[in-house]
PDB file of N, CA and C in Angstrom:
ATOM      1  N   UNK A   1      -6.921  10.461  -4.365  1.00  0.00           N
ATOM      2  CA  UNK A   1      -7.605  11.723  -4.577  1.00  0.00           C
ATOM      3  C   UNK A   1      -8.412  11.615  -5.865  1.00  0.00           C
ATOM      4  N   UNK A   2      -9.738  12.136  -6.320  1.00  0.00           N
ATOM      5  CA  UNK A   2     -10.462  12.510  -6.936  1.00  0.00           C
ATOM      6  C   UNK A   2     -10.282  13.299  -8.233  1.00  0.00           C
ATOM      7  N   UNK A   3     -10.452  13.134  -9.738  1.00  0.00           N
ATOM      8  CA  UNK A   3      -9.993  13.781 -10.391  1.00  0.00           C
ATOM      9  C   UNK A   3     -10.786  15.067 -10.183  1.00  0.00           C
ATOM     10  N   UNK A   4     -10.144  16.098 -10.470  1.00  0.00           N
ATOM     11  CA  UNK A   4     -10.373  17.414 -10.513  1.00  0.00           C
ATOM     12  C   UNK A   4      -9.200  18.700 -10.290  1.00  0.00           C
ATOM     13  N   UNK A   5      -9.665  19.878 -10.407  1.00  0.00           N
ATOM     14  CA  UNK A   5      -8.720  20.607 -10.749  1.00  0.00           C
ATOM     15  C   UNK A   5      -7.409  20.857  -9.436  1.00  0.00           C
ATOM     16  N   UNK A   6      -6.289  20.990  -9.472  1.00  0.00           N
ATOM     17  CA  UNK A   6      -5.783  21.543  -8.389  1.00  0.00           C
ATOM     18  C   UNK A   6      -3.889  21.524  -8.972  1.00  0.00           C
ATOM     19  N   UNK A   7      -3.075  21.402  -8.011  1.00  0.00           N
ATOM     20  CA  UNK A   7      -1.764  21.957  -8.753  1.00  0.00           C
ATOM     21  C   UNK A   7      -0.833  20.770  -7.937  1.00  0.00           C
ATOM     22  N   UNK A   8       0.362  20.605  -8.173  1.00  0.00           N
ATOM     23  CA  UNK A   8       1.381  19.636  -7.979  1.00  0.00           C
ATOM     24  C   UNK A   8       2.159  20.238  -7.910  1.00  0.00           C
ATOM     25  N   UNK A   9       3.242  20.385  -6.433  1.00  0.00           N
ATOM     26  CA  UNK A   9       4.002  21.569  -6.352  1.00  0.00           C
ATOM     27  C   UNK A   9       5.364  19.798  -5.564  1.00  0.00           C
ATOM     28  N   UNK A  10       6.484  20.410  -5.914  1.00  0.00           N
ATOM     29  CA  UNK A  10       7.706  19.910  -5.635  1.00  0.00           C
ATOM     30  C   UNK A  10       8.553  20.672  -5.087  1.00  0.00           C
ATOM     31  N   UNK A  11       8.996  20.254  -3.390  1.00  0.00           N
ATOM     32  CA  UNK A  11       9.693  20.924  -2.949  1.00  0.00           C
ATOM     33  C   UNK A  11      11.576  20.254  -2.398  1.00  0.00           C
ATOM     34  N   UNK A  12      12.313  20.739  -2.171  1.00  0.00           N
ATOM     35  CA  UNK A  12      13.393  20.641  -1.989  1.00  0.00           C
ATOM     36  C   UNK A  12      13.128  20.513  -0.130  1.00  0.00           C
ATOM     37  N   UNK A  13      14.347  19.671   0.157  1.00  0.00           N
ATOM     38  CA  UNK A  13      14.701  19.745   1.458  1.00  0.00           C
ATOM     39  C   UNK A  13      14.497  21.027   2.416  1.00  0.00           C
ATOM     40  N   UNK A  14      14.999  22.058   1.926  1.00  0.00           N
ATOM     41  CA  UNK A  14      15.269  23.389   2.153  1.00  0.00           C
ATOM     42  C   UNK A  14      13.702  24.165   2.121  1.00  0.00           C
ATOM     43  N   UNK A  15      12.691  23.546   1.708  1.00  0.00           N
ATOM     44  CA  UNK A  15      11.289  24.483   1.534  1.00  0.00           C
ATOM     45  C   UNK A  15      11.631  24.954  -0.068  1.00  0.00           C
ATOM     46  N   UNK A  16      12.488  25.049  -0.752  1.00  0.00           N
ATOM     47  CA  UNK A  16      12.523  25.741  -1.523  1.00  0.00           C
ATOM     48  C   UNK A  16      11.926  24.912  -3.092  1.00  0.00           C
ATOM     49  N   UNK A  17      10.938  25.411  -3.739  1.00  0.00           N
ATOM     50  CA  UNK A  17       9.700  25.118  -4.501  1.00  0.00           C
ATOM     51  C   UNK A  17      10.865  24.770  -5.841  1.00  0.00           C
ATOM     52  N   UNK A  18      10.821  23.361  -6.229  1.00  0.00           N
ATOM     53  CA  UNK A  18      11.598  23.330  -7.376  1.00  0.00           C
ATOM     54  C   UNK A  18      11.224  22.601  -9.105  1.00  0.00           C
ATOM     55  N   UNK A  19       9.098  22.749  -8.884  1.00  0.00           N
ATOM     56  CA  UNK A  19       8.967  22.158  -9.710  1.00  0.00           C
ATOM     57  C   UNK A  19       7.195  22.640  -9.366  1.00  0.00           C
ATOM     58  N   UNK A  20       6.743  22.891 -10.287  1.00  0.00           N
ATOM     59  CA  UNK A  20       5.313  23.389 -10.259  1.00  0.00           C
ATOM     60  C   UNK A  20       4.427  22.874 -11.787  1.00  0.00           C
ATOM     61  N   UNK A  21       2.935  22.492 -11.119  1.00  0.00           N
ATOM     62  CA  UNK A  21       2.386  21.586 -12.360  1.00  0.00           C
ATOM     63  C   UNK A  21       0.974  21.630 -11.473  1.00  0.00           C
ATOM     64  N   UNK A  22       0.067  22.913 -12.601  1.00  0.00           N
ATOM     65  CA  UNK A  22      -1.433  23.146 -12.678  1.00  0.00           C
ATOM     66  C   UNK A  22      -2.336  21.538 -13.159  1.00  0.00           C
ATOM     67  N   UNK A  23      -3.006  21.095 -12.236  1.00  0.00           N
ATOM     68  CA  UNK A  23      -3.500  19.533 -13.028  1.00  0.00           C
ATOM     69  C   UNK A  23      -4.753  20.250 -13.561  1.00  0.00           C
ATOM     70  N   UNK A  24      -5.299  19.967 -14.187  1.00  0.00           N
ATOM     71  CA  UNK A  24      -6.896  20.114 -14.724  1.00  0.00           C
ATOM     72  C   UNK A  24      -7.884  18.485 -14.480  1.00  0.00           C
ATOM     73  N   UNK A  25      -7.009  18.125 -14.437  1.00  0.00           N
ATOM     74  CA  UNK A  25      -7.686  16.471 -14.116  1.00  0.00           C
ATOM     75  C   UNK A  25      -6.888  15.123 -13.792  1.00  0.00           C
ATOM     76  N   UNK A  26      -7.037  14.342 -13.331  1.00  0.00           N
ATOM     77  CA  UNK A  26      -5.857  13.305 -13.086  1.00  0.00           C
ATOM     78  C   UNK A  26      -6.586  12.067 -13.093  1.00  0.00           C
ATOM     79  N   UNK A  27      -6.059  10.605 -14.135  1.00  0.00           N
ATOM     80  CA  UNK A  27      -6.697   9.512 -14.175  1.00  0.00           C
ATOM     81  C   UNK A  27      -5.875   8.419 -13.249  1.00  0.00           C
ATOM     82  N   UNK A  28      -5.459   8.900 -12.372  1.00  0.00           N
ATOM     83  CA  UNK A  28      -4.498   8.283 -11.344  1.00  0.00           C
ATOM     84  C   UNK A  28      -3.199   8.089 -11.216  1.00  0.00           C
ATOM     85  N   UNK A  29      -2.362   9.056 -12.704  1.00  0.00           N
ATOM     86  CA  UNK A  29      -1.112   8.920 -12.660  1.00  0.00           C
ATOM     87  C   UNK A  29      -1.065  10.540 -13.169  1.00  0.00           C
ATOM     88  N   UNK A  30       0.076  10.854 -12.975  1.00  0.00           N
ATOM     89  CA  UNK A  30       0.928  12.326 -13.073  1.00  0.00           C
ATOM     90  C   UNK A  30       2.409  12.251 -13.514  1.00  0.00           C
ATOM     91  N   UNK A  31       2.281  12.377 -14.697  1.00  0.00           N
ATOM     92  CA  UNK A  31       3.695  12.604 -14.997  1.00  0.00           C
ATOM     93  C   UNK A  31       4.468  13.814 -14.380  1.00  0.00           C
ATOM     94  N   UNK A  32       5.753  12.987 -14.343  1.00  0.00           N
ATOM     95  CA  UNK A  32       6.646  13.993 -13.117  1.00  0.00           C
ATOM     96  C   UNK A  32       7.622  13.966 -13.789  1.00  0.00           C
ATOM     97  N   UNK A  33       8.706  14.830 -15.059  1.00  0.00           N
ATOM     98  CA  UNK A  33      10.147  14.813 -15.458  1.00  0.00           C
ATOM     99  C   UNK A  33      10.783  14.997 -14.596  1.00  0.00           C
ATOM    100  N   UNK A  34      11.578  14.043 -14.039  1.00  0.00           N
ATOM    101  CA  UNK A  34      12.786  14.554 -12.806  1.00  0.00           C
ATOM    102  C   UNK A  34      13.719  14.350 -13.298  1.00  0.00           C
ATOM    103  N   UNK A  35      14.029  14.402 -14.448  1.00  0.00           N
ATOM    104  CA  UNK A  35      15.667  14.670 -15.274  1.00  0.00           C
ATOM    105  C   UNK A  35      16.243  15.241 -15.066  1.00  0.00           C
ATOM    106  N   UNK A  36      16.005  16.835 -14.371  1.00  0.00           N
ATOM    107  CA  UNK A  36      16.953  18.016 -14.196  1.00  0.00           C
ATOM    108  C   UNK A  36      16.833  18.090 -12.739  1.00  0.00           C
ATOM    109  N   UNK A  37      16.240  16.991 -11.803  1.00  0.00           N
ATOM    110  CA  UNK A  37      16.212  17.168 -10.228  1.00  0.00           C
ATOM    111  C   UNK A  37      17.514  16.636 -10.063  1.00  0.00           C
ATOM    112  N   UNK A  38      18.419  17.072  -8.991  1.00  0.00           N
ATOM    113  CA  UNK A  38      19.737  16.319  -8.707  1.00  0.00           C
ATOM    114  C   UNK A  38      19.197  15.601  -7.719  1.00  0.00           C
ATOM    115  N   UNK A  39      20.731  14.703  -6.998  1.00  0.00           N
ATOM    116  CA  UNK A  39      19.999  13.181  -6.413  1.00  0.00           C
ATOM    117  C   UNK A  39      19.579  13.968  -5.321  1.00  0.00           C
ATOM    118  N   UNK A  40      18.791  13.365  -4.452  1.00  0.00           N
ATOM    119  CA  UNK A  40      17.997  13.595  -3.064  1.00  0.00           C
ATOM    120  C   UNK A  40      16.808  13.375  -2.506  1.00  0.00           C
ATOM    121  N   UNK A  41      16.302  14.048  -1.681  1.00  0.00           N
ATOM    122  CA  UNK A  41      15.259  13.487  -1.138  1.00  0.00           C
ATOM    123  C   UNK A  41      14.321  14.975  -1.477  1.00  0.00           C
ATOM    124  N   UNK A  42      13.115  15.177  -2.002  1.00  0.00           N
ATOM    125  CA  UNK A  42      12.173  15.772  -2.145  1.00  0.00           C
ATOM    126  C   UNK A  42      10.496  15.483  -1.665  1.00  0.00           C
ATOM    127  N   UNK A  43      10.359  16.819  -1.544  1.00  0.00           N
ATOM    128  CA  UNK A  43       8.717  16.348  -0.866  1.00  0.00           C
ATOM    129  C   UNK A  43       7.585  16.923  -1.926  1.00  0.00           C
ATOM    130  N   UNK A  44       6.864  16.288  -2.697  1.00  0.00           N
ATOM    131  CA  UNK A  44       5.398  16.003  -3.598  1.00  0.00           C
ATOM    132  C   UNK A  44       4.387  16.508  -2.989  1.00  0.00           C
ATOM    133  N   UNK A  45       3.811  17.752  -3.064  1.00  0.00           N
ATOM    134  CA  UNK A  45       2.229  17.925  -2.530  1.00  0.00           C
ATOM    135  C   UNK A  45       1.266  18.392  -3.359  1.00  0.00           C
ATOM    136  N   UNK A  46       0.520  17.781  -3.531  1.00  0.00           N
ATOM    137  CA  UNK A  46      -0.562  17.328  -4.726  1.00  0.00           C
ATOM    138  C   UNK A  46      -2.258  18.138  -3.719  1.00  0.00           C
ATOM    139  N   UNK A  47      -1.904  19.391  -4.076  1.00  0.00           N
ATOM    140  CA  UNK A  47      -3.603  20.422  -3.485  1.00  0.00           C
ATOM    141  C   UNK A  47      -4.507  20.182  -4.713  1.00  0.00           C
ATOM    142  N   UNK A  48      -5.812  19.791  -3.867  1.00  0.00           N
ATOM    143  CA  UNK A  48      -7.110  19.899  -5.176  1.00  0.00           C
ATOM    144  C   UNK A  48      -7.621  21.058  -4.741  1.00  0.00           C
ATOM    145  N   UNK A  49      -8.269  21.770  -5.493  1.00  0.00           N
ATOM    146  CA  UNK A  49      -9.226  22.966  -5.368  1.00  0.00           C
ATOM    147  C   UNK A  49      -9.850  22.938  -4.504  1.00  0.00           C
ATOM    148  N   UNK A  50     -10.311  21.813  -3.616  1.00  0.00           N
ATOM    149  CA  UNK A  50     -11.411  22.027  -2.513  1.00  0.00           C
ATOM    150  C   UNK A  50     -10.515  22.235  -1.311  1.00  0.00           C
ATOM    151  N   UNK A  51      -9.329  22.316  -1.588  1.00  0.00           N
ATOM    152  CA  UNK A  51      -8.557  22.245  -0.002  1.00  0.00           C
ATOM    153  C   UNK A  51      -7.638  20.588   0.545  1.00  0.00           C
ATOM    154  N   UNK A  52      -8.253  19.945   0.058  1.00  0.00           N
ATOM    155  CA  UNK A  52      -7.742  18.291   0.264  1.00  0.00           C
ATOM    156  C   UNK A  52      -6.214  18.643   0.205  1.00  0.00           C
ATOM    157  N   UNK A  53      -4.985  17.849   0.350  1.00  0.00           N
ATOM    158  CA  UNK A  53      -3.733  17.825  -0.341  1.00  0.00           C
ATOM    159  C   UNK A  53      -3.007  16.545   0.416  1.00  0.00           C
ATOM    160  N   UNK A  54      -1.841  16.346  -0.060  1.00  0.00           N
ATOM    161  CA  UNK A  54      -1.745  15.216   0.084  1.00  0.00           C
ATOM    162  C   UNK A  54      -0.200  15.098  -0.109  1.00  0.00           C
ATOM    163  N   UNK A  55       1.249  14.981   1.004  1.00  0.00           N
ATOM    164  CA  UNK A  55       2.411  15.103   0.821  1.00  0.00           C
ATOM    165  C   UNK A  55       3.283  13.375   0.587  1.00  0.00           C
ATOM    166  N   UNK A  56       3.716  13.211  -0.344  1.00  0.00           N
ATOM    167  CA  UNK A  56       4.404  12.150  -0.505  1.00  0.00           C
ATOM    168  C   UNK A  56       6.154  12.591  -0.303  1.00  0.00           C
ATOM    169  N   UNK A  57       6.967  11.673  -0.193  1.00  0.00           N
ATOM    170  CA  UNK A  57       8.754  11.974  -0.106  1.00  0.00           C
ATOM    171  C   UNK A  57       8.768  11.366  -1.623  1.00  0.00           C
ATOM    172  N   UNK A  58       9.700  11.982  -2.178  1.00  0.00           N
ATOM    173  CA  UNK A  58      10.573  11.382  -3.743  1.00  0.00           C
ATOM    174  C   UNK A  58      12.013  11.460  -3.279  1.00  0.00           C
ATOM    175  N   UNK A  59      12.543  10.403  -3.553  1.00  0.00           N
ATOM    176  CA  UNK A  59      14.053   9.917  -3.736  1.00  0.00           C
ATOM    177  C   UNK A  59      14.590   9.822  -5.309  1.00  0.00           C
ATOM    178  N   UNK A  60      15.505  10.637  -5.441  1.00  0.00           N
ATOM    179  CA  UNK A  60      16.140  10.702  -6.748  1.00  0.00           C
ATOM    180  C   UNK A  60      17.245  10.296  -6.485  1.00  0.00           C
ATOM    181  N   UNK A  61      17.748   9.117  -7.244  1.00  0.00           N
ATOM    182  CA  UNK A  61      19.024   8.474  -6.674  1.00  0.00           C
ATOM    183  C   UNK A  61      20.120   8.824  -8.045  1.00  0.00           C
TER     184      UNK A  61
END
Protein backbone atom coordinates (compact mmCIF):
# COMPACT_ATOMS: atom_id res chain seq x y z
CA UNK A 1 0.00 0.00 0.00
CA UNK A 2 0.92 3.60 -0.75
CA UNK A 3 1.93 6.05 1.84
CA UNK A 4 -0.89 8.15 2.84
CA UNK A 5 -3.39 8.85 5.34
CA UNK A 6 -5.69 6.05 6.73
CA UNK A 7 -6.01 4.00 10.21
CA UNK A 8 -4.76 0.43 11.49
CA UNK A 9 -7.41 -1.23 13.35
CA UNK A 10 -6.70 -4.77 15.33
CA UNK A 11 -9.21 -7.15 15.83
CA UNK A 12 -9.74 -10.16 18.14
CA UNK A 13 -11.14 -13.52 17.07
CA UNK A 14 -14.50 -12.50 18.39
CA UNK A 15 -14.81 -9.12 15.95
CA UNK A 16 -14.06 -7.39 18.94
CA UNK A 17 -11.65 -4.13 18.06
CA UNK A 18 -8.60 -4.43 20.44
CA UNK A 19 -6.13 -1.95 19.19
CA UNK A 20 -6.61 1.25 17.03
CA UNK A 21 -3.77 3.46 15.22
CA UNK A 22 -4.64 6.78 12.91
CA UNK A 23 -1.43 6.49 10.25
CA UNK A 24 -0.71 9.91 8.67
CA UNK A 25 1.88 8.23 6.50
CA UNK A 26 3.72 4.91 6.33
CA UNK A 27 7.45 4.22 4.96
CA UNK A 28 6.63 0.52 4.80
CA UNK A 29 6.74 -0.45 8.35
CA UNK A 30 4.15 0.22 11.32
CA UNK A 31 4.94 -0.17 14.58
CA UNK A 32 2.56 -2.46 16.39
CA UNK A 33 3.12 -2.79 20.63
CA UNK A 34 1.62 -6.17 21.23
CA UNK A 35 2.85 -6.38 24.82
CA UNK A 36 -0.54 -6.19 26.39
CA UNK A 37 -2.19 -8.58 23.46
CA UNK A 38 -2.59 -12.10 25.15
CA UNK A 39 -1.46 -15.22 23.10
CA UNK A 40 -3.68 -15.82 19.93
CA UNK A 41 -4.61 -15.36 16.74
CA UNK A 42 -5.68 -11.71 15.62
CA UNK A 43 -6.74 -10.08 12.44
CA UNK A 44 -4.66 -6.52 11.14
CA UNK A 45 -6.68 -4.27 8.75
CA UNK A 46 -4.76 -1.49 7.50
CA UNK A 47 -7.82 1.15 5.51
CA UNK A 48 -6.22 4.10 3.46
CA UNK A 49 -8.46 7.04 2.94
CA UNK A 50 -9.30 6.18 -0.58
CA UNK A 51 -11.11 2.98 0.43
CA UNK A 52 -8.14 0.36 -0.41
CA UNK A 53 -7.61 -1.97 2.90
CA UNK A 54 -5.87 -4.75 3.35
CA UNK A 55 -6.43 -7.82 6.19
CA UNK A 56 -3.37 -9.70 7.45
CA UNK A 57 -3.68 -12.72 10.59
CA UNK A 58 -1.13 -11.91 13.71
CA UNK A 59 -0.14 -14.79 15.94
CA UNK A 60 0.92 -13.85 19.41
CA UNK A 61 2.52 -16.78 20.88
Amino acid sequence: MSSEEGDLEVYDLSGRSVAKHNLRSSRGEIPLNTDKFQAGVYIVVLRQSNGNALQQKLVIE
